[in-house]
N, C-alpha and C. Protein backbone atom coordinates (compact mmCIF):
# COMPACT_ATOMS: atom_id res chain seq x y z
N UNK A 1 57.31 45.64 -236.80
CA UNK A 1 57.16 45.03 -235.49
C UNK A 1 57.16 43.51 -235.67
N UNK A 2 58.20 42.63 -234.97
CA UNK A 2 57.95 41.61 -235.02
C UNK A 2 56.81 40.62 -234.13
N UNK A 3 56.52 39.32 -235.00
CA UNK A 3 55.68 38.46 -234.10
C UNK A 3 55.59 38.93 -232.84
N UNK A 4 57.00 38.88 -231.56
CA UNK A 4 56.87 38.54 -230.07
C UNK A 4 56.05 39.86 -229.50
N UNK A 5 56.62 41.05 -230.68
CA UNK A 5 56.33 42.26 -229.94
C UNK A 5 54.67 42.32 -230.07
N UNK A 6 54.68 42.28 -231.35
CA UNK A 6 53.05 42.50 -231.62
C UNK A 6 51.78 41.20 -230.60
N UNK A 7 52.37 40.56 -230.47
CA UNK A 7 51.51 39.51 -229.05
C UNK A 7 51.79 40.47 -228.30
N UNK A 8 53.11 41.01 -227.51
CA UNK A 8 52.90 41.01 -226.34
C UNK A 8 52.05 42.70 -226.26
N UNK A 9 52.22 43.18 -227.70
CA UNK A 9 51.28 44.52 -227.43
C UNK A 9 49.89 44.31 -227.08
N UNK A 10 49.26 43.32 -228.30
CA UNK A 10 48.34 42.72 -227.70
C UNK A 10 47.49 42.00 -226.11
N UNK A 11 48.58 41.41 -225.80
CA UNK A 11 48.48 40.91 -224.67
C UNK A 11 48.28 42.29 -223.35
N UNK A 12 48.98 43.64 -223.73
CA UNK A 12 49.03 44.33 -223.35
C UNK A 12 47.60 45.26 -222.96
N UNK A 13 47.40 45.12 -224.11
CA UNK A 13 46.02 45.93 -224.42
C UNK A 13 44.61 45.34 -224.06
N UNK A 14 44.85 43.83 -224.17
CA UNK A 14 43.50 42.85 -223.46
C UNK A 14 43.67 43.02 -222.29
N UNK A 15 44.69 43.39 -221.47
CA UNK A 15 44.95 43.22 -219.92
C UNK A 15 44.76 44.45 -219.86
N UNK A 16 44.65 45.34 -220.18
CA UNK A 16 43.90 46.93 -219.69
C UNK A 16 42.39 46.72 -219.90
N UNK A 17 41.90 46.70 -221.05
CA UNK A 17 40.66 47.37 -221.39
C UNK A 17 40.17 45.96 -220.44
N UNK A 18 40.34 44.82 -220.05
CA UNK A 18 39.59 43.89 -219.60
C UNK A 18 39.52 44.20 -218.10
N UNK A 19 40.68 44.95 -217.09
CA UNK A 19 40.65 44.86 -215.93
C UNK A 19 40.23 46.44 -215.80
N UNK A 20 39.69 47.17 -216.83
CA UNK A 20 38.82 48.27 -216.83
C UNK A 20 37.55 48.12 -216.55
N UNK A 21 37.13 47.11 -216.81
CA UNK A 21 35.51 46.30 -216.44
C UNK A 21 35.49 45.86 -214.92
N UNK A 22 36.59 45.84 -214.22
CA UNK A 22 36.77 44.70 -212.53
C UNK A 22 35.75 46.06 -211.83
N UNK A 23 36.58 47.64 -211.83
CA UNK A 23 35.87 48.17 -210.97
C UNK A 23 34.70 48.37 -210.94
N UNK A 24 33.85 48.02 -211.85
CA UNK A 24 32.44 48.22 -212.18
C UNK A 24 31.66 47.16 -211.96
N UNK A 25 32.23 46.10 -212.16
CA UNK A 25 31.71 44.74 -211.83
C UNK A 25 31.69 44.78 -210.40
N UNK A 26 32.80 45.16 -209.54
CA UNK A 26 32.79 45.09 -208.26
C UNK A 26 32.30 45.85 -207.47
N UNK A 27 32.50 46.91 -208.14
CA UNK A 27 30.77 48.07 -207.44
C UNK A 27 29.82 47.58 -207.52
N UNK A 28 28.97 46.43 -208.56
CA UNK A 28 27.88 46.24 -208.66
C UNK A 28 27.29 45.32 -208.05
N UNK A 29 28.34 44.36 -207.82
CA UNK A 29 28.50 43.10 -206.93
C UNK A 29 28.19 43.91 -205.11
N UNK A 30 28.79 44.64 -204.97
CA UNK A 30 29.27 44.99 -203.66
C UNK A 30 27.71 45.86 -203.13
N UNK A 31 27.37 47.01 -204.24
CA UNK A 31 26.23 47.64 -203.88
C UNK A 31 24.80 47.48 -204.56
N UNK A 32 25.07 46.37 -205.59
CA UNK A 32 23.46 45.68 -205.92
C UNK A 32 22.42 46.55 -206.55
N UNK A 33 23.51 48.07 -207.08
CA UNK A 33 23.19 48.38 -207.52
C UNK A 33 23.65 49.43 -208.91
N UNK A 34 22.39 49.00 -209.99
CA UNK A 34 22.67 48.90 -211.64
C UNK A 34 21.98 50.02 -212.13
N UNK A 35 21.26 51.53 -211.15
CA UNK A 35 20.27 52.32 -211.83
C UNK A 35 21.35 53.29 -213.22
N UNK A 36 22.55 52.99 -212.63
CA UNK A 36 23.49 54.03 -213.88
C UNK A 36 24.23 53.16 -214.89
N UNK A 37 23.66 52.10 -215.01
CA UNK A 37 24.47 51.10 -216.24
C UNK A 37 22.84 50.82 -216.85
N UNK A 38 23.29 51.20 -218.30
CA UNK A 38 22.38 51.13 -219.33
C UNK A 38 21.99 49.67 -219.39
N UNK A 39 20.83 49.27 -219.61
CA UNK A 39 20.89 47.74 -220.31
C UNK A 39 20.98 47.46 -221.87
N UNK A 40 21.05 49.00 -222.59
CA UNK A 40 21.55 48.49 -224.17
C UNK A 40 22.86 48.55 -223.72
N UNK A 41 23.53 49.30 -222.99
CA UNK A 41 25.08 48.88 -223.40
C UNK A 41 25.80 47.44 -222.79
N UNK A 42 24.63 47.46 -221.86
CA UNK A 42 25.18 45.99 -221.77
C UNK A 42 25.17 44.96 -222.26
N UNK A 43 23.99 44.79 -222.86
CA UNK A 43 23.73 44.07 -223.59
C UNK A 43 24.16 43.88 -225.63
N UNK A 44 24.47 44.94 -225.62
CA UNK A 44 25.09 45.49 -226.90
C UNK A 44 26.65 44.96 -226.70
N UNK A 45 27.08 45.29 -225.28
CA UNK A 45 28.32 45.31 -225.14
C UNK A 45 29.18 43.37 -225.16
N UNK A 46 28.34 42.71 -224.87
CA UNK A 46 27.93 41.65 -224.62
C UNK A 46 28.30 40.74 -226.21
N UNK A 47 26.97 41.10 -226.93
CA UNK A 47 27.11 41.19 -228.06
C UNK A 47 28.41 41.79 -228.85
N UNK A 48 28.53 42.25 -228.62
CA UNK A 48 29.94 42.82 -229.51
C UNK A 48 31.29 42.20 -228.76
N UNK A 49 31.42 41.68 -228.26
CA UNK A 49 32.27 40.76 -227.07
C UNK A 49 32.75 39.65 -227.50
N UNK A 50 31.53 39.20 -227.83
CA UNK A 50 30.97 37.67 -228.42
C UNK A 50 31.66 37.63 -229.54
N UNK A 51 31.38 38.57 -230.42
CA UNK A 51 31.82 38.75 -231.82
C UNK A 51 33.44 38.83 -231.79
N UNK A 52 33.93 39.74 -230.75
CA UNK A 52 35.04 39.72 -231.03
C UNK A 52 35.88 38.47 -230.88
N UNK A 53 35.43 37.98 -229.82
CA UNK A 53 35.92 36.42 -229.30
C UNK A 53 35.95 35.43 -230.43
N UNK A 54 34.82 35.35 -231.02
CA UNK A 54 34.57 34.58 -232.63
C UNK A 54 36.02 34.84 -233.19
N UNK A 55 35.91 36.13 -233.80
CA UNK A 55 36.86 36.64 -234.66
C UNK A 55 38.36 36.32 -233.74
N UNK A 56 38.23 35.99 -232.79
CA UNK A 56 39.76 35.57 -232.11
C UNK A 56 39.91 34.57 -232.50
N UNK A 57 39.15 33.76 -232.29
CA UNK A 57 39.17 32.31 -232.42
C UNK A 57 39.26 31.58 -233.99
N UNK A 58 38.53 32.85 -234.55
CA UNK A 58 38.86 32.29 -236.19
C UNK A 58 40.34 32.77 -236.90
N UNK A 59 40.58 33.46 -236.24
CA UNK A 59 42.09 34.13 -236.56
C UNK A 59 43.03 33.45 -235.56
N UNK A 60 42.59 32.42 -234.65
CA UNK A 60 43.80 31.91 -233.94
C UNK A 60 44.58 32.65 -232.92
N UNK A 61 43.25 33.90 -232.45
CA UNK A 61 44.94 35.04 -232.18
C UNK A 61 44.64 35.18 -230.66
N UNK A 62 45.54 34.14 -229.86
CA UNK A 62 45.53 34.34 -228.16
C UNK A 62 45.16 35.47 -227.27
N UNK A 63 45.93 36.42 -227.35
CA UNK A 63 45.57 37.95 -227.40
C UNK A 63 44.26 37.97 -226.95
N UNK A 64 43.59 37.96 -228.27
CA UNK A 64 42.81 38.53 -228.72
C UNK A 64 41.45 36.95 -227.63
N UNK A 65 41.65 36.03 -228.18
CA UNK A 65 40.97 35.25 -227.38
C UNK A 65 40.84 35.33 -225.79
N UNK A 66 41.88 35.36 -224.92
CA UNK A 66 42.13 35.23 -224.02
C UNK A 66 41.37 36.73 -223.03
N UNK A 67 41.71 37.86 -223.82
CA UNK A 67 41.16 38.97 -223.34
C UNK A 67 39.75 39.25 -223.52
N UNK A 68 39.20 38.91 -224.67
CA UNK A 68 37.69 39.01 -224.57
C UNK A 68 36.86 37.82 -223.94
N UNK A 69 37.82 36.35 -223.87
CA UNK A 69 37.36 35.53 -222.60
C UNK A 69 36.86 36.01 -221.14
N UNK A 70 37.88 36.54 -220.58
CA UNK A 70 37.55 37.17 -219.33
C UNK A 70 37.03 38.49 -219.64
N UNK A 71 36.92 39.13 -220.59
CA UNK A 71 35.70 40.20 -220.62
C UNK A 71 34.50 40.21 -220.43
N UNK A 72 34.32 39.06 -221.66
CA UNK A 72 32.76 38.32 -221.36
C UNK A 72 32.27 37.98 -220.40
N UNK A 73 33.33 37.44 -219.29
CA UNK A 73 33.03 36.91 -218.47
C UNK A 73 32.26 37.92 -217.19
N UNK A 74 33.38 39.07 -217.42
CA UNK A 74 32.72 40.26 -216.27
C UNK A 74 31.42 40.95 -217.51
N UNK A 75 31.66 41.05 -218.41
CA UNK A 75 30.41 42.00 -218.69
C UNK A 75 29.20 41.13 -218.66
N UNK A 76 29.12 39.92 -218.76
CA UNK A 76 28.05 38.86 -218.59
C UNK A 76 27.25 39.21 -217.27
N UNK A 77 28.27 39.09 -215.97
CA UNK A 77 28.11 39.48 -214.52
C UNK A 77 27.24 40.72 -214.70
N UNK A 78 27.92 41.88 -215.12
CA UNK A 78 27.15 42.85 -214.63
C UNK A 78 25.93 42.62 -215.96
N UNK A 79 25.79 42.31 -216.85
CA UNK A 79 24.23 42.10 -217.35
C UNK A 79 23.33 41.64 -216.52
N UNK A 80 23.46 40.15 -216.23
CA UNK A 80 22.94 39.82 -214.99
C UNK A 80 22.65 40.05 -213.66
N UNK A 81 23.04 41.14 -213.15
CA UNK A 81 23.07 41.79 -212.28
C UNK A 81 21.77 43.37 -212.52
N UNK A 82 22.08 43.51 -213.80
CA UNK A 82 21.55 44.73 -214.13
C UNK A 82 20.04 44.75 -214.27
N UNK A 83 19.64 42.81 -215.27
CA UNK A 83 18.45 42.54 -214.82
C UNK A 83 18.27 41.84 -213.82
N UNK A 84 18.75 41.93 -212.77
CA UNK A 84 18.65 41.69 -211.76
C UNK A 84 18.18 42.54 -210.37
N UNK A 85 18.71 43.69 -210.62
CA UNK A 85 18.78 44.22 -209.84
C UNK A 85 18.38 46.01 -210.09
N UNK A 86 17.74 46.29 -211.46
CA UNK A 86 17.09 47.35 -211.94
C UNK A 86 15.72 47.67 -211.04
């Protein structure tokens, strides 16, 4: 597989698993309520997010940065929400 393909698989795969997080974020936003979202996985999830983003960033690899950017960004939301609204 060359370079273009392997980005754009990448690119492929951050744009799923990341806009897999919207409907959940937006249920939680919308109904304020978090009694069926764990707070270890969120917070675990969070954590492991973080990490991956690191590891993007130390490997240079857009992809990989760009998609756990806006991941973080929604799984942050619903953490905050979760102690928020437990």
């Amino acid at each position: 597989m060359n370079y273009y393909s392997s980005e754009m698989l990448g690119f492929a795969a951050g744009i799923v698993t990341t806009l897999a997080l919207l409907p959940q974020a937006l249920k939680i936003f919308t109904t304020r309520k978090t009694r069926d979202i764990s707070l270890l996985w969120a917070v675990s999830m969070n954590v492991g997010i973080v990490l991956w983003l690191c590891y993007g960033l130390a490997k240079d690899d857009l992809p990989m940065i760009a998609a756990n950017s806006v991941s973080l960004a929604l799984l942050f939301v619903i953490l905050l929400f979760k102690l928020r609204y437990r």
